[in-house]
N, C-alpha and C. Protein backbone atom coordinates (compact mmCIF):
# COMPACT_ATOMS: atom_id res chain seq x y z
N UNK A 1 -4.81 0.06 3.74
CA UNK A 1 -5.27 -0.41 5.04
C UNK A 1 -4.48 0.28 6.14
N UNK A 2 -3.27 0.15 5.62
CA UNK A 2 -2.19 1.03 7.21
C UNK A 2 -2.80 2.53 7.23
N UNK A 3 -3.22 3.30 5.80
CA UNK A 3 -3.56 4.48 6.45
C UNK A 3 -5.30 4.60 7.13
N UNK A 4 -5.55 3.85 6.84
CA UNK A 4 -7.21 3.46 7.59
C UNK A 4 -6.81 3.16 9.07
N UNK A 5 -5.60 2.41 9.49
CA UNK A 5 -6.00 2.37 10.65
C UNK A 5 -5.24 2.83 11.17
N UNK A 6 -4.15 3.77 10.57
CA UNK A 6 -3.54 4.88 11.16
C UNK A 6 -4.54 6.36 11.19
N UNK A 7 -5.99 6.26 10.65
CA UNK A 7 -6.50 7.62 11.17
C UNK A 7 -7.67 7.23 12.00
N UNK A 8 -7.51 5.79 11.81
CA UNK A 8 -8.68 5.25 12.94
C UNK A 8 -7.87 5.33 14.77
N UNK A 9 -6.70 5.19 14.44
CA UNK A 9 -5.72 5.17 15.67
C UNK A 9 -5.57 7.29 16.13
N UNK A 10 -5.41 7.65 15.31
CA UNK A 10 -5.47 9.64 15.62
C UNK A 10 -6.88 9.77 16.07
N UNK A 11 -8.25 9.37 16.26
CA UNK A 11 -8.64 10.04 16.37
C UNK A 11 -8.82 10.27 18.07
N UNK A 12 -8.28 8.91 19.00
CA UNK A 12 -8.11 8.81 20.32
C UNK A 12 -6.65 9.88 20.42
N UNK A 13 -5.39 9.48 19.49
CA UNK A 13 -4.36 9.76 20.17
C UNK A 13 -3.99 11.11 20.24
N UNK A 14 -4.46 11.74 18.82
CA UNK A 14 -4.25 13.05 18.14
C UNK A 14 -5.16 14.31 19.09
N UNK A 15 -6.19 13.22 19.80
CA UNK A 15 -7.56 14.30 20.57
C UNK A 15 -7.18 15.34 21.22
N UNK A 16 -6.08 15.19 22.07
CA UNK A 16 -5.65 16.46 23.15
C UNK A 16 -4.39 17.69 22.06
N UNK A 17 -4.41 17.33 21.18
CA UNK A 17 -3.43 18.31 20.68
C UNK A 17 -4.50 19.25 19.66
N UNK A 18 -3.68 20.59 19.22
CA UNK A 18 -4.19 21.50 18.83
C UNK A 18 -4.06 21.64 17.15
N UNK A 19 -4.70 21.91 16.35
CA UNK A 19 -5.32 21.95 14.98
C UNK A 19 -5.06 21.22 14.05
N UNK A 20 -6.13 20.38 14.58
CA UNK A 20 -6.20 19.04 13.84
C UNK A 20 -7.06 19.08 12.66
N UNK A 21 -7.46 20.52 12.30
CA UNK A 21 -8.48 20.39 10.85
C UNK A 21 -7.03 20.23 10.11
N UNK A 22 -5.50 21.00 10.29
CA UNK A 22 -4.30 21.15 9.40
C UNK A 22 -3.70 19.79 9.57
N UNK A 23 -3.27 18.77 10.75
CA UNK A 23 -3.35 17.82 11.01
C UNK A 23 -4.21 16.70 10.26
N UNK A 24 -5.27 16.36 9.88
CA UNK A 24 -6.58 15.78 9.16
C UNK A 24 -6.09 15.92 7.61
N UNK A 25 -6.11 17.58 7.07
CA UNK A 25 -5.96 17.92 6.27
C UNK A 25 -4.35 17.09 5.53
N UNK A 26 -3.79 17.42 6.30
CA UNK A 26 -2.23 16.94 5.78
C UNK A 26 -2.55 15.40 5.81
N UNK A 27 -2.96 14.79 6.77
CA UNK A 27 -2.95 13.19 6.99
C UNK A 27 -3.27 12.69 5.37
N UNK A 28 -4.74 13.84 5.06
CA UNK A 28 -5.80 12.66 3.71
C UNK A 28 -3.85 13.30 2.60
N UNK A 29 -3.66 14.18 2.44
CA UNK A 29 -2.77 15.13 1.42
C UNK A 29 -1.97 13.57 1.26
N UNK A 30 -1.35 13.22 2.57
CA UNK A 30 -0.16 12.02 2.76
C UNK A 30 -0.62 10.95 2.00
N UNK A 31 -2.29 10.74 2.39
CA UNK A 31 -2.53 9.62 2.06
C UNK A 31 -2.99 9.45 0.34
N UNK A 32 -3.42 10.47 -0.07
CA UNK A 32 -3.87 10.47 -1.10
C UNK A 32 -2.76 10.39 -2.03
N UNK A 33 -1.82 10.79 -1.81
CA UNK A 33 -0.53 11.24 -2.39
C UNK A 33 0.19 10.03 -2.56
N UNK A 34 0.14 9.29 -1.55
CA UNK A 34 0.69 8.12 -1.96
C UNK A 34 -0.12 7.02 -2.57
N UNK A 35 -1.42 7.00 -2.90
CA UNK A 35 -2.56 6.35 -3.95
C UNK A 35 -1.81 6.77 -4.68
N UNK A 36 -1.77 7.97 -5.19
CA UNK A 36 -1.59 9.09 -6.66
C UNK A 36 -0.32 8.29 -7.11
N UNK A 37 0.87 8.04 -6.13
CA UNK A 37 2.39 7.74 -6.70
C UNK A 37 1.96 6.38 -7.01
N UNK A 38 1.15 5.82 -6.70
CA UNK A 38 1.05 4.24 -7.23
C UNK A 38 0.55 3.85 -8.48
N UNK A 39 -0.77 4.95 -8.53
CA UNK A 39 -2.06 4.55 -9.20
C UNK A 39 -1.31 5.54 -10.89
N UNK A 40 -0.53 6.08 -10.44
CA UNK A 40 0.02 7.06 -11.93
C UNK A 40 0.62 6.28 -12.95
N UNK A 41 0.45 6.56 -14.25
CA UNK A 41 1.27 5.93 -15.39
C UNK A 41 2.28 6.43 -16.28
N UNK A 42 2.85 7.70 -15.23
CA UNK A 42 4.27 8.51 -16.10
C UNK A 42 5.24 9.22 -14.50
N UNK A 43 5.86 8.63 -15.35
CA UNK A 43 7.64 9.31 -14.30
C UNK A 43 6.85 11.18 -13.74
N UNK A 44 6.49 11.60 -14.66
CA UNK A 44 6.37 12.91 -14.19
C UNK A 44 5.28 13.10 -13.13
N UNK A 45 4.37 12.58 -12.89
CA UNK A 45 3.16 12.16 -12.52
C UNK A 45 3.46 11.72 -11.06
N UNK A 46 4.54 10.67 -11.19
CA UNK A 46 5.27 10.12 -9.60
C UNK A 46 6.08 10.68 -9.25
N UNK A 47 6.79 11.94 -9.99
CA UNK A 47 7.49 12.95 -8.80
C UNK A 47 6.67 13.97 -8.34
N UNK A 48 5.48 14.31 -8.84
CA UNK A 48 4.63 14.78 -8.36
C UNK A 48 4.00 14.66 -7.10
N UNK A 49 3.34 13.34 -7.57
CA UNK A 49 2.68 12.76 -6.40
C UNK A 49 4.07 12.75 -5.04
N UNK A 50 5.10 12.17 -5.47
CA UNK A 50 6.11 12.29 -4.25
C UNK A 50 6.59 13.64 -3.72
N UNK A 51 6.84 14.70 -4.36
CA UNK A 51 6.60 15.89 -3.45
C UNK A 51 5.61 16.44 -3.19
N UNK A 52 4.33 15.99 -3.11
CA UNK A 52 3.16 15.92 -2.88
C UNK A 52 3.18 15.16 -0.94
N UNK A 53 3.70 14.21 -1.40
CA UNK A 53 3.93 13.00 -0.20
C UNK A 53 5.10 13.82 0.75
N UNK A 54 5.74 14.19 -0.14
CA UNK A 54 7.29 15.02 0.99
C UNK A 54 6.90 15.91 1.86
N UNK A 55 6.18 16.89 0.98
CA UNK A 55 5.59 18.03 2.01
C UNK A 55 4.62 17.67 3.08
N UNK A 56 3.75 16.97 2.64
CA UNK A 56 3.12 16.50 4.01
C UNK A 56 3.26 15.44 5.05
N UNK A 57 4.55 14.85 4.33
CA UNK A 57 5.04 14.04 5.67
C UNK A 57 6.22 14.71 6.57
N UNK A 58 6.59 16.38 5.95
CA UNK A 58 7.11 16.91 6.52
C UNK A 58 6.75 17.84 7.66
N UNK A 59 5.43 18.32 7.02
CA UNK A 59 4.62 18.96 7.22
C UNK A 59 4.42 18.38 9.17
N UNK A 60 3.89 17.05 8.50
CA UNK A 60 3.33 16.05 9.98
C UNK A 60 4.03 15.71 10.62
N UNK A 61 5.78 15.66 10.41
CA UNK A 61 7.16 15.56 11.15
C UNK A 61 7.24 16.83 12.04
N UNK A 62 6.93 18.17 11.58
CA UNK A 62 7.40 19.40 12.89
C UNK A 62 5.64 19.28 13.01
N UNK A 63 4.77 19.25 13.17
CA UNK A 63 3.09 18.88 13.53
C UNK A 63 3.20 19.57 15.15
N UNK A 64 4.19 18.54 15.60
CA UNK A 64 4.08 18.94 17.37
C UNK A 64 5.79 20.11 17.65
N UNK A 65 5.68 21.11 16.86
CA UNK A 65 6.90 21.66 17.01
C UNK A 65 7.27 22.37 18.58
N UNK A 66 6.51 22.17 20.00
CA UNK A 66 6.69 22.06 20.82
C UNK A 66 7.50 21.35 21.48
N UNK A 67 7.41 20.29 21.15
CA UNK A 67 8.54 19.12 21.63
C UNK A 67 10.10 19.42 20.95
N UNK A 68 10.59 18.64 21.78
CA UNK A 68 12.58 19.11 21.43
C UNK A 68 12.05 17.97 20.34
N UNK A 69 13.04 18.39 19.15
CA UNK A 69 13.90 18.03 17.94
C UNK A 69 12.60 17.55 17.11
N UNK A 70 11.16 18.17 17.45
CA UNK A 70 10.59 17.97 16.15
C UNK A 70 11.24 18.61 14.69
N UNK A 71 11.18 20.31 15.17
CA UNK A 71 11.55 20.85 13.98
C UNK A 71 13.04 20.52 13.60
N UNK A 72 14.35 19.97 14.37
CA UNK A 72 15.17 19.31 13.95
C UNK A 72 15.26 18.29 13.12
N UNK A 73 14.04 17.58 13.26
CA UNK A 73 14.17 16.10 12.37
C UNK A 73 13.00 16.75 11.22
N UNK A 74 12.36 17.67 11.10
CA UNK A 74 11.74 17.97 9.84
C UNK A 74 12.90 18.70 9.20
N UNK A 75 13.90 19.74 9.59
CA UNK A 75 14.89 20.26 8.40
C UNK A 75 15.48 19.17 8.11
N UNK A 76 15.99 17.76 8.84
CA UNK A 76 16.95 16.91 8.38
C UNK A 76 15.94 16.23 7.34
N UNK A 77 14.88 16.33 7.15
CA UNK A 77 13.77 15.52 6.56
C UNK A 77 13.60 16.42 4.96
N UNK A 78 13.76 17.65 5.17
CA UNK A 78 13.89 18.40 4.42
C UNK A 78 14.72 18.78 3.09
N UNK A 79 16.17 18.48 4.00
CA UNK A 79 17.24 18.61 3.51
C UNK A 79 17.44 17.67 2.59
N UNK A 80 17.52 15.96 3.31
CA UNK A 80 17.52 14.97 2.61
C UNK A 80 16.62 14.92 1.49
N UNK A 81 15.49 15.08 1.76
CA UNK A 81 14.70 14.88 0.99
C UNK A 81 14.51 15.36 -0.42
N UNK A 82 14.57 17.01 0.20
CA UNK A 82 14.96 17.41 -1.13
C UNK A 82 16.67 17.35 -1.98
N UNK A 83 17.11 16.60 -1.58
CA UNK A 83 18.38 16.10 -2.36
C UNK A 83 17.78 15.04 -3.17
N UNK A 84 17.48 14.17 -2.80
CA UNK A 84 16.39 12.88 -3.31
C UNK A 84 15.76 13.62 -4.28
N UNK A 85 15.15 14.24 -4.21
CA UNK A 85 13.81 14.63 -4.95
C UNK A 85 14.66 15.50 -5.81
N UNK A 86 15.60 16.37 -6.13
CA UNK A 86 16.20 16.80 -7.05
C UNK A 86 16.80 16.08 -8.09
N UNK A 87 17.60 14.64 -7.37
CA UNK A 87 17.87 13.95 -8.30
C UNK A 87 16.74 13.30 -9.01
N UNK A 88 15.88 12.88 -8.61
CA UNK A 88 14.80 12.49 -9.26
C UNK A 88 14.08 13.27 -10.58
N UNK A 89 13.98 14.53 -10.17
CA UNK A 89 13.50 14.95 -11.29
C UNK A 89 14.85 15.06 -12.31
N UNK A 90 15.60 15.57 -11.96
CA UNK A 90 17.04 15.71 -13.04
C UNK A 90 16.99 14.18 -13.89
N UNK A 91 16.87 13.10 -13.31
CA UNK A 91 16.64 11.82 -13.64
C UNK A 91 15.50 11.93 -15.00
N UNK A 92 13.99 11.87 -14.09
CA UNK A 92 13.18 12.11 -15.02
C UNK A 92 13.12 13.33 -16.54
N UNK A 93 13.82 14.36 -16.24
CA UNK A 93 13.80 15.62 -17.20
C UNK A 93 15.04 14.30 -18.37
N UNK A 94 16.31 14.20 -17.72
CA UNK A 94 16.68 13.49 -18.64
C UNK A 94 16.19 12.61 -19.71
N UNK A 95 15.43 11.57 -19.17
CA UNK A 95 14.74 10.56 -19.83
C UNK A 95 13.78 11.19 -21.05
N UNK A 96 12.61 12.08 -20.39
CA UNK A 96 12.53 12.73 -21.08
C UNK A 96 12.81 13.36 -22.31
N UNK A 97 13.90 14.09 -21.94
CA UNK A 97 14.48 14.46 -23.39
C UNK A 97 15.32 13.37 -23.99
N UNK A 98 16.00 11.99 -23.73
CA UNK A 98 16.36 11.26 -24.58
C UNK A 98 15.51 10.57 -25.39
N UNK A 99 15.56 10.64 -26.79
CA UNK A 99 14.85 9.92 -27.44
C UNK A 99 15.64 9.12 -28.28
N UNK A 100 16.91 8.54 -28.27
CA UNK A 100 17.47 7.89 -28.99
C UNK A 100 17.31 6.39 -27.74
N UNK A 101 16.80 5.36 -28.70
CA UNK A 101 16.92 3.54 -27.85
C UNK A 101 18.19 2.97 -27.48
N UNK A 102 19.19 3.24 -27.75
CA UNK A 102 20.16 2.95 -27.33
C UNK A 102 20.90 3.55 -25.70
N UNK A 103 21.28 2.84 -25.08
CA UNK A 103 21.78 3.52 -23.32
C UNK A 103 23.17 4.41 -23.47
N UNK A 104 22.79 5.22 -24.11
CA UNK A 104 24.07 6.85 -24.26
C UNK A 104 24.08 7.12 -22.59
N UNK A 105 25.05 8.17 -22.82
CA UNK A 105 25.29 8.36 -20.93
C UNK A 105 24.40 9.45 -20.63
N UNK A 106 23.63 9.82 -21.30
CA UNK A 106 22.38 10.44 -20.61
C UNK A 106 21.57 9.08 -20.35
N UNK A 107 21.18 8.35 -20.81
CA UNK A 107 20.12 7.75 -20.43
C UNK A 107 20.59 7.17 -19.30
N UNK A 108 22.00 6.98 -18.90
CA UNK A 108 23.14 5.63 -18.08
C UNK A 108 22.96 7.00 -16.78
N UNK A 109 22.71 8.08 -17.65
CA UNK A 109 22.80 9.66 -16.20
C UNK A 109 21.28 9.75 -15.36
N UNK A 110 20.48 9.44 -15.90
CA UNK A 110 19.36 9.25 -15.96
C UNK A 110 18.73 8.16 -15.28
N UNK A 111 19.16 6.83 -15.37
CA UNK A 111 18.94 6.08 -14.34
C UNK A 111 19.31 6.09 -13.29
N UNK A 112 20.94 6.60 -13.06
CA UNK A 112 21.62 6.75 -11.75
C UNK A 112 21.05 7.52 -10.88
N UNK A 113 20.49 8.61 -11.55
CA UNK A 113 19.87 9.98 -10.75
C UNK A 113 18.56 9.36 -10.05
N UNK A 114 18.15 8.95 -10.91
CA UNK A 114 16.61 8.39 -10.10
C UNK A 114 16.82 6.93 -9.41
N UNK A 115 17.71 6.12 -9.60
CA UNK A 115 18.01 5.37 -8.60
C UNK A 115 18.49 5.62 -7.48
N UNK A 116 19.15 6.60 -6.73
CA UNK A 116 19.99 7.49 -5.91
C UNK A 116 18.60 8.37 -5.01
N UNK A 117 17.91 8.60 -6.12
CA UNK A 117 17.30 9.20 -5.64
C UNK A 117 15.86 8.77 -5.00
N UNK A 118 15.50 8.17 -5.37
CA UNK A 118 14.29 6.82 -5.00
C UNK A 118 14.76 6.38 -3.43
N UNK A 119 16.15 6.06 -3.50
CA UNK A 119 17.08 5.10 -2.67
C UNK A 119 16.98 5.94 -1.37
N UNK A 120 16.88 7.78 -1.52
CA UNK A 120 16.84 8.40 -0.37
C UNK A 120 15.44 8.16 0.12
N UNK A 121 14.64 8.12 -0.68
CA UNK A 121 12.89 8.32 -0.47
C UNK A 121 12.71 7.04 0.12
N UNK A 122 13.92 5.59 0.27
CA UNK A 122 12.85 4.78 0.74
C UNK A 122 13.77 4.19 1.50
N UNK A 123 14.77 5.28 1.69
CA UNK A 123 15.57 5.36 3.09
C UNK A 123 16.52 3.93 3.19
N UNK A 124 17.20 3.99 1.77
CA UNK A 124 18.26 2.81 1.57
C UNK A 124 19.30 2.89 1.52
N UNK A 125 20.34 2.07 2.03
CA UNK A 125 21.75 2.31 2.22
C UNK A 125 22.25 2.52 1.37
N UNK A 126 23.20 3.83 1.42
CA UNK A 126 23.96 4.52 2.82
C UNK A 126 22.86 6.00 2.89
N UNK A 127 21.46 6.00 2.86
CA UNK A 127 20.70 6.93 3.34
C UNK A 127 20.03 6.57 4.18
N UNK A 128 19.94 6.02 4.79
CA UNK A 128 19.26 5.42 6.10
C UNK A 128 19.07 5.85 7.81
N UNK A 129 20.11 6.80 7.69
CA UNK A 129 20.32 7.37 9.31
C UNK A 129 19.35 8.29 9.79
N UNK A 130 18.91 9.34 8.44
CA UNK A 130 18.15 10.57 9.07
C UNK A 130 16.57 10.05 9.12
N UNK A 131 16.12 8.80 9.03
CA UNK A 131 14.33 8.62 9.52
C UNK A 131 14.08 8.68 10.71
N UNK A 132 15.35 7.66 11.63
CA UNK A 132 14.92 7.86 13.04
C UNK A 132 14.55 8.90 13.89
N UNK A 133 15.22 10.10 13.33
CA UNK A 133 14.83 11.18 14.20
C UNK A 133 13.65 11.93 13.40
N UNK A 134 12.86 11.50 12.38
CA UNK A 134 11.51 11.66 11.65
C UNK A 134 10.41 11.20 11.94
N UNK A 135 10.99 9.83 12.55
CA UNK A 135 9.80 8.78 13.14
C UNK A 135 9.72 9.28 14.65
N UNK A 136 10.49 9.77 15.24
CA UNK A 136 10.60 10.23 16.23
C UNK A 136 9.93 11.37 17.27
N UNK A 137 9.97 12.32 16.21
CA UNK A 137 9.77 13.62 16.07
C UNK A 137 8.17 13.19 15.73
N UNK A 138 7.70 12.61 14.94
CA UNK A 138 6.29 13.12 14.09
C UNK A 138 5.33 12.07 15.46
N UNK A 139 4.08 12.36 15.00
CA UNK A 139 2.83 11.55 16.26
C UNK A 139 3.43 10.13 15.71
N UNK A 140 2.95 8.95 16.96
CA UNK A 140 2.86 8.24 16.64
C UNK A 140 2.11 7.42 14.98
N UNK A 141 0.95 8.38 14.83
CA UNK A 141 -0.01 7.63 13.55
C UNK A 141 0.85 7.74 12.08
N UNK A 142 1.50 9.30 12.40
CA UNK A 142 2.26 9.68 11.10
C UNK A 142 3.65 8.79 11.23
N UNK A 143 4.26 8.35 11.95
CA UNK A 143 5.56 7.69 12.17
C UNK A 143 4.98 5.74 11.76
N UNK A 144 4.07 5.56 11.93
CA UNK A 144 3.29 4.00 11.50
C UNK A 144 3.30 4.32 9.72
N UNK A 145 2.89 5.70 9.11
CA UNK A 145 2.81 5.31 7.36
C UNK A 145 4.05 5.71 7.62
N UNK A 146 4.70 6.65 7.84
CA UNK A 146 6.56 6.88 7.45
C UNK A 146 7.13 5.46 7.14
N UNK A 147 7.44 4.50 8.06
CA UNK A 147 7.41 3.14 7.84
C UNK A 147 6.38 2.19 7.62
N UNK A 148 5.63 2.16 7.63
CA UNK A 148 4.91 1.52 7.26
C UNK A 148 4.70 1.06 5.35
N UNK A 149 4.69 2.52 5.22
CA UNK A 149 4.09 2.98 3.52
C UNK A 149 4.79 3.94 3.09
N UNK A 150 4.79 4.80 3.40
CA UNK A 150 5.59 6.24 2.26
C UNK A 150 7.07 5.22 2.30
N UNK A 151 7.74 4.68 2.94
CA UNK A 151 9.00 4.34 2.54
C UNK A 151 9.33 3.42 1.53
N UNK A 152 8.09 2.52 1.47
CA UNK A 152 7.92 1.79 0.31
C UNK A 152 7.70 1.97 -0.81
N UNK A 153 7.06 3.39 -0.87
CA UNK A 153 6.50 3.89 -2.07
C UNK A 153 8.15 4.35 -2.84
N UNK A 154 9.27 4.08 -1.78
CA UNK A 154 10.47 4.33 -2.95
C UNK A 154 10.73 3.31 -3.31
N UNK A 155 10.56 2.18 -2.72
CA UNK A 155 11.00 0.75 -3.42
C UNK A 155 10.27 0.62 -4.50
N UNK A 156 9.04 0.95 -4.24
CA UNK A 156 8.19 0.49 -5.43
C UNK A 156 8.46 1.27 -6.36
N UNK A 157 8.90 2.66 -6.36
CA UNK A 157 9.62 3.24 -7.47
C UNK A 157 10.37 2.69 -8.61
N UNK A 158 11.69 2.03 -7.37
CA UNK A 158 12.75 1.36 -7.82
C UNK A 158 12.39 0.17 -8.58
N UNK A 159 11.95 -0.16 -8.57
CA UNK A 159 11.28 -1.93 -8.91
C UNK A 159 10.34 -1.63 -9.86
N UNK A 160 9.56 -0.54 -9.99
CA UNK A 160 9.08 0.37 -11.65
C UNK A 160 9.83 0.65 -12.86
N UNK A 161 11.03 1.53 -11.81
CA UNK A 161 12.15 1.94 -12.81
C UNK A 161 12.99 0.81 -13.28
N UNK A 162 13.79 -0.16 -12.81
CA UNK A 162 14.48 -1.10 -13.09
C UNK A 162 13.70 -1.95 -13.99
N UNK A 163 12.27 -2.38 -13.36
CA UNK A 163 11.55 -3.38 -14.29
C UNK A 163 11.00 -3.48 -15.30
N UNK A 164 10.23 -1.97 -15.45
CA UNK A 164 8.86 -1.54 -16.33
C UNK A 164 9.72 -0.29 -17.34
N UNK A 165 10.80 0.31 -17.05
CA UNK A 165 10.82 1.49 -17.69
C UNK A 165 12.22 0.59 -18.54
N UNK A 166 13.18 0.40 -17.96
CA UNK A 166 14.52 0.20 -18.38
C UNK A 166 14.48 -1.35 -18.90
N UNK A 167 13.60 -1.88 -18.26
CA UNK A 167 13.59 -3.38 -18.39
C UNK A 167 14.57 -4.69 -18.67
N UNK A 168 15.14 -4.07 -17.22
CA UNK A 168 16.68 -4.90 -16.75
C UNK A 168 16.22 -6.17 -16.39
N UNK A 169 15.21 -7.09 -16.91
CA UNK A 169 14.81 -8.11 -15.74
C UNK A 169 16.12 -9.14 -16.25
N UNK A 170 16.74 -9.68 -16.79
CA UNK A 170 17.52 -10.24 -17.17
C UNK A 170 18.99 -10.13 -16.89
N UNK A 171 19.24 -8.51 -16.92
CA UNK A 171 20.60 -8.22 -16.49
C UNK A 171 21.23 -8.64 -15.08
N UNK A 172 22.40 -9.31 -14.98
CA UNK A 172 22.70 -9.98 -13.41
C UNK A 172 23.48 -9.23 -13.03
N UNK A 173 24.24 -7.76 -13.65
CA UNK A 173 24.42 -6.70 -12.62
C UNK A 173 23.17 -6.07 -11.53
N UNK A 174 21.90 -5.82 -12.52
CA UNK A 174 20.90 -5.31 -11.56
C UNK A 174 20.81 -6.11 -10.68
N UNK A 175 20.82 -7.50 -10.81
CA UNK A 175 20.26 -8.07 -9.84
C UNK A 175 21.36 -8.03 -8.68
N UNK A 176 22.41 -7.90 -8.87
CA UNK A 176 23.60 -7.76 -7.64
C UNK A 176 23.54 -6.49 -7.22
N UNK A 177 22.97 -5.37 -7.44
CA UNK A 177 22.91 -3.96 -7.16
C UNK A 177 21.78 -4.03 -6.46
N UNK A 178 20.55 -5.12 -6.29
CA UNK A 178 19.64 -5.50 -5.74
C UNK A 178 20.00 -5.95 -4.60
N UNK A 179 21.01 -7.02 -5.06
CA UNK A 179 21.71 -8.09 -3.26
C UNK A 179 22.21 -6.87 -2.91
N UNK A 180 23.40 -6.01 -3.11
CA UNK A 180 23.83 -5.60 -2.30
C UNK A 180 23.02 -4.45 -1.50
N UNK A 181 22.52 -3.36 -2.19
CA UNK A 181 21.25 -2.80 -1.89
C UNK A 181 20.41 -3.40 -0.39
N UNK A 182 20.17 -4.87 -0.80
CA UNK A 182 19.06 -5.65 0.06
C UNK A 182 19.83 -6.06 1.45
């Protein structure tokens, strides 16, 4: 629904600016991309879909690179991001190759990486500083899913990985790595 009426909101606000077929184009990329990270049923599948989601919410962060500190807050968007997104896959490749059931310190390497790394994607403490100047920088419509939705799509990561993959629901460390986290 937020991205329905974030392209129902571009088509007044977005009107006076210039190439909006690449604009349009990137918007559905954002939006679809984040269906894809939801609607998927493998780790590999949702880092996909999320640098899928990275690039075009980066993409739509320098959009108006006329204005001061668009393209500033897309390299900081960049940078971060792809730190996030490295650990993530290093995370996922791990898992991957562990096939023993027991939590060896690959698998203990393996959660950390993609928890860390999720944590940048959905802009959780102590990664939290570099969105403002993302939300800032990008149009209003693209700065409504930045918060709105793509940031959630790391929680909902997190709350995949912890619940569905590792299946900590019981453990009362997770859940204090949750409080403090929260």
């Amino acid at each position: 629904i937020a991205c329905l009426l974030s392209a129902i909101y571009s088509l007044k606000y977005m009107s006076k600016d210039n190439g909006l077929d690449k604009y349009y184009a990137l918007f559905l990329l954002l939006s679809g991309s984040m269906l894809g990270f939801v609607f998927t049923g493998d780790l590999f599948n949702m880092y996909v879909m999320l640098e899928i989601m990275t690039f075009a919410a980066i993409s739509l962060t320098a959009f108006r690179n006329y204005k001061d500190k668009s393209l500033e807050a897309a390299f900081k968007y960049i940078v971060t991001g792809s730190l996030g997104s490295s650990l993530i896959l290093l995370g996922t490749v791990l898992l991957y190759t562990e096939t023993t059931s027991e939590m060896s310190s690959i698998t203990i390497l393996a959660f950390s990486s993609m928890m860390v790394g999720y944590a940048v994607k959905a802009f959780m403490v102590p990664c939290h500083t570099w969105p403002t100047d993302a939300h800032m920088a990008a149009p209003s419509s693209i700065s409504m899913i930045l918060s709105g939705v793509m940031s959630k799509t790391g929680i909902y990561a997190v709350i995949r990985i912890l619940f569905g993959i590792f299946a900590l629901n019981d453990n009362k460390y997770v859940g204090y790595l949750i409080i403090v986290w929260g």
